[in-house]
C-alpha atoms as a PDB file:
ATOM      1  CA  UNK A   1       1.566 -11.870 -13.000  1.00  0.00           C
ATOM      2  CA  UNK A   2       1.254  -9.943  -9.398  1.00  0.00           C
ATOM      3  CA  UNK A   3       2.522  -6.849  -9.103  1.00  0.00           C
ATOM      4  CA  UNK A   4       3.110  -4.920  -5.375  1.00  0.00           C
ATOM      5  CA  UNK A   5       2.057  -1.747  -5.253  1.00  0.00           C
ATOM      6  CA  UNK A   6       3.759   0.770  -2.702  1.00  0.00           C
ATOM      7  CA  UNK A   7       0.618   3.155  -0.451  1.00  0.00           C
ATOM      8  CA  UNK A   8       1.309   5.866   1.208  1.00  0.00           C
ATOM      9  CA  UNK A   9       0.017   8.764   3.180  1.00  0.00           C
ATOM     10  CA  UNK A  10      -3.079   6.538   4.222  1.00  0.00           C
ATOM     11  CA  UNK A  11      -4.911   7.952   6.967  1.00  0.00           C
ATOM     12  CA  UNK A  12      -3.627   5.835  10.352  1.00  0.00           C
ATOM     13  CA  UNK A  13      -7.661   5.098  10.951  1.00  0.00           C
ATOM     14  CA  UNK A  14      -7.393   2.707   7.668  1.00  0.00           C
ATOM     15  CA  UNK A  15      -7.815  -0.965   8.102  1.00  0.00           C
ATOM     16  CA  UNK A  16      -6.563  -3.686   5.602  1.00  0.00           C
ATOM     17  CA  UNK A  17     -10.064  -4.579   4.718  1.00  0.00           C
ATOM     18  CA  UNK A  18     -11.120  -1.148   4.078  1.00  0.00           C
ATOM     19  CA  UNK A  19      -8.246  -1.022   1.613  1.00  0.00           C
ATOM     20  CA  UNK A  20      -8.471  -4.077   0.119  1.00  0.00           C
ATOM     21  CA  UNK A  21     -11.961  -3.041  -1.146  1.00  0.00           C
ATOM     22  CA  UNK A  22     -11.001   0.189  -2.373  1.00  0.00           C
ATOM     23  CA  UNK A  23      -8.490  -1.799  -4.748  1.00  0.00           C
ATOM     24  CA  UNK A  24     -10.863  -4.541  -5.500  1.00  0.00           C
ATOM     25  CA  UNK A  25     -12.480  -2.162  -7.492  1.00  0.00           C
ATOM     26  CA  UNK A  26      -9.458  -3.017 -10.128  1.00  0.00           C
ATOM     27  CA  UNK A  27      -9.051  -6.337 -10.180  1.00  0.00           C
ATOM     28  CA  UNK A  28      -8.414  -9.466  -7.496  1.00  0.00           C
ATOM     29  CA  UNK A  29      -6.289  -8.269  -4.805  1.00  0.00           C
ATOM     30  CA  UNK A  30      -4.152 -11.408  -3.703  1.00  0.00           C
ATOM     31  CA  UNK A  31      -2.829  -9.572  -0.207  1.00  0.00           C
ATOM     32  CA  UNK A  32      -2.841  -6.008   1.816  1.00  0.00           C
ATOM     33  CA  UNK A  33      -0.130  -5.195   4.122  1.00  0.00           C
ATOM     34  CA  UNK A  34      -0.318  -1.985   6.278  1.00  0.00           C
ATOM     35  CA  UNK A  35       2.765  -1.273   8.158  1.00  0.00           C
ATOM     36  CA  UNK A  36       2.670  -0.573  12.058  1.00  0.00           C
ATOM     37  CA  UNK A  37       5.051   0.638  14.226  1.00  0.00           C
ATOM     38  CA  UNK A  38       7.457  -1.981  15.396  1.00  0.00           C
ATOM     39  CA  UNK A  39       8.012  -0.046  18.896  1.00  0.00           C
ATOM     40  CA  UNK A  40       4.590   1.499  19.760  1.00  0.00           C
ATOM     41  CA  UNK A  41       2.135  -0.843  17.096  1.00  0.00           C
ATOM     42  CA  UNK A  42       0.958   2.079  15.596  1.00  0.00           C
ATOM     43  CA  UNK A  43       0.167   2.310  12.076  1.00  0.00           C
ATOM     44  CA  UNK A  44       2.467   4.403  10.207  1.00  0.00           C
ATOM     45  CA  UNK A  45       0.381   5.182   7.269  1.00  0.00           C
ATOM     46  CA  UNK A  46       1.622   3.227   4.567  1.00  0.00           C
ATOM     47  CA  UNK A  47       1.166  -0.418   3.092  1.00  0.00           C
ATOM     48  CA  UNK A  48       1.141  -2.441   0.183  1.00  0.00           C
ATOM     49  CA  UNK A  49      -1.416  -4.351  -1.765  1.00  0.00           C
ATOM     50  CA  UNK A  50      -0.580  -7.334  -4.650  1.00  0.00           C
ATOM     51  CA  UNK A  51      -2.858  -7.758  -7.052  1.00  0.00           C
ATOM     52  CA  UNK A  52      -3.543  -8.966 -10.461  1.00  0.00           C
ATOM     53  CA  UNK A  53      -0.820  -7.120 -13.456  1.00  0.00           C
ATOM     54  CA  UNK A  54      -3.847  -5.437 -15.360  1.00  0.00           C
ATOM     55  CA  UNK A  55      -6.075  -4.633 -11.954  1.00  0.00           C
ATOM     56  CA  UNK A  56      -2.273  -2.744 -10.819  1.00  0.00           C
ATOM     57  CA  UNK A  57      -1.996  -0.863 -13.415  1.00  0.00           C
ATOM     58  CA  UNK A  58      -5.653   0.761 -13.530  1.00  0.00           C
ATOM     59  CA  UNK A  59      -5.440   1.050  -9.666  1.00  0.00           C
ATOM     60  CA  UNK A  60      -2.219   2.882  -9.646  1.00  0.00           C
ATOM     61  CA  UNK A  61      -3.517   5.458 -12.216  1.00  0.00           C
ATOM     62  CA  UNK A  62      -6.592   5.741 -10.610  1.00  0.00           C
ATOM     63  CA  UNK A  63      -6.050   6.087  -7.162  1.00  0.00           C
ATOM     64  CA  UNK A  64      -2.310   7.641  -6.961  1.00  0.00           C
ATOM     65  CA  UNK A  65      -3.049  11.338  -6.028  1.00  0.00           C
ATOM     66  CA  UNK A  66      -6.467  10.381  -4.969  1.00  0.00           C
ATOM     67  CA  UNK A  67      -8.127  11.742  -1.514  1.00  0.00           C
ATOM     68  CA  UNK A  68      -8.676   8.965   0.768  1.00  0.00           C
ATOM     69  CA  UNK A  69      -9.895   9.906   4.310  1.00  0.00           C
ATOM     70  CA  UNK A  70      -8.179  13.668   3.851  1.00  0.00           C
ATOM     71  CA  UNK A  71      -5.215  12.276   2.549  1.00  0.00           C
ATOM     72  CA  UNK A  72      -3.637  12.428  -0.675  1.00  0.00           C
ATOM     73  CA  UNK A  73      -2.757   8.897  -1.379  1.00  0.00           C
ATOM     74  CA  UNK A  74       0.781   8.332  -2.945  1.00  0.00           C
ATOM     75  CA  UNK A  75      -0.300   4.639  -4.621  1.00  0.00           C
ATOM     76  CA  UNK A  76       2.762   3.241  -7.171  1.00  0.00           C
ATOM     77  CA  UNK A  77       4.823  -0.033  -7.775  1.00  0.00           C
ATOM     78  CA  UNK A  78       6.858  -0.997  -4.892  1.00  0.00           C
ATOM     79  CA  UNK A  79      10.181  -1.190  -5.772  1.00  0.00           C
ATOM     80  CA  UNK A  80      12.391  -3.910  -3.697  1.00  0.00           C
ATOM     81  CA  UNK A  81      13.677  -3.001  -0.649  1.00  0.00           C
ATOM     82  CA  UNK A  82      16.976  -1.955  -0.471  1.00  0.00           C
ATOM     83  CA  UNK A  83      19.853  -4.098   1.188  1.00  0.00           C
ATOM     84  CA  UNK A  84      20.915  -2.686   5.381  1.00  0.00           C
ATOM     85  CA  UNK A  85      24.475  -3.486   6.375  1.00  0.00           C
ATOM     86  CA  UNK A  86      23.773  -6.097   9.021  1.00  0.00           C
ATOM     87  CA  UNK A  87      24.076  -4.776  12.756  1.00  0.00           C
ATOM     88  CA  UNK A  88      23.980  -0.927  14.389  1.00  0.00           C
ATOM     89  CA  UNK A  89      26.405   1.902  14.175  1.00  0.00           C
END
């Protein structure tokens, strides 16, 4: 079963491949998502990477807490998003 798994505090200089094989190490990653900016395209120093159950669960204790690029990665199972109200206040 694939599990998402939530990073954060990447440095903004990381690609998705460069990611992707830092969680290969684990197991077969399916996907990586990093997360840009909508206005300025920007990353904003997060993502998420699915991957295998077992590969998740070693990556997660592995690399959560980890220094990647300077950074102290944040690295756990995304949970789903929550639900906006539709429309601006």
């Amino acid at each position: 079963m694939e599990t998402n798994i939530y990073v954060g505090n990447l440095p903004f200089s990381a690609t998705e491949d460069q990611v992707r094989q830092l969680f290969e190490t684990y197991g077969q990653v399916t996907s990586v998502k990093l997360i840009n900016d909508r206005e300025t395209g920007r990353p904003r120093g997060f993502g998420f990477v699915e991957m295998d159950g077992d590969g998740a669960k070693q990556a997660i204790e592995a690399l959560n807490g980890s220094d990647y690029g300077g950074r102290t990665m944040k690295v756990n199972e995304a949970r789903p998003r929550e639900r906006r109200p539709a429309g601006r206040w």
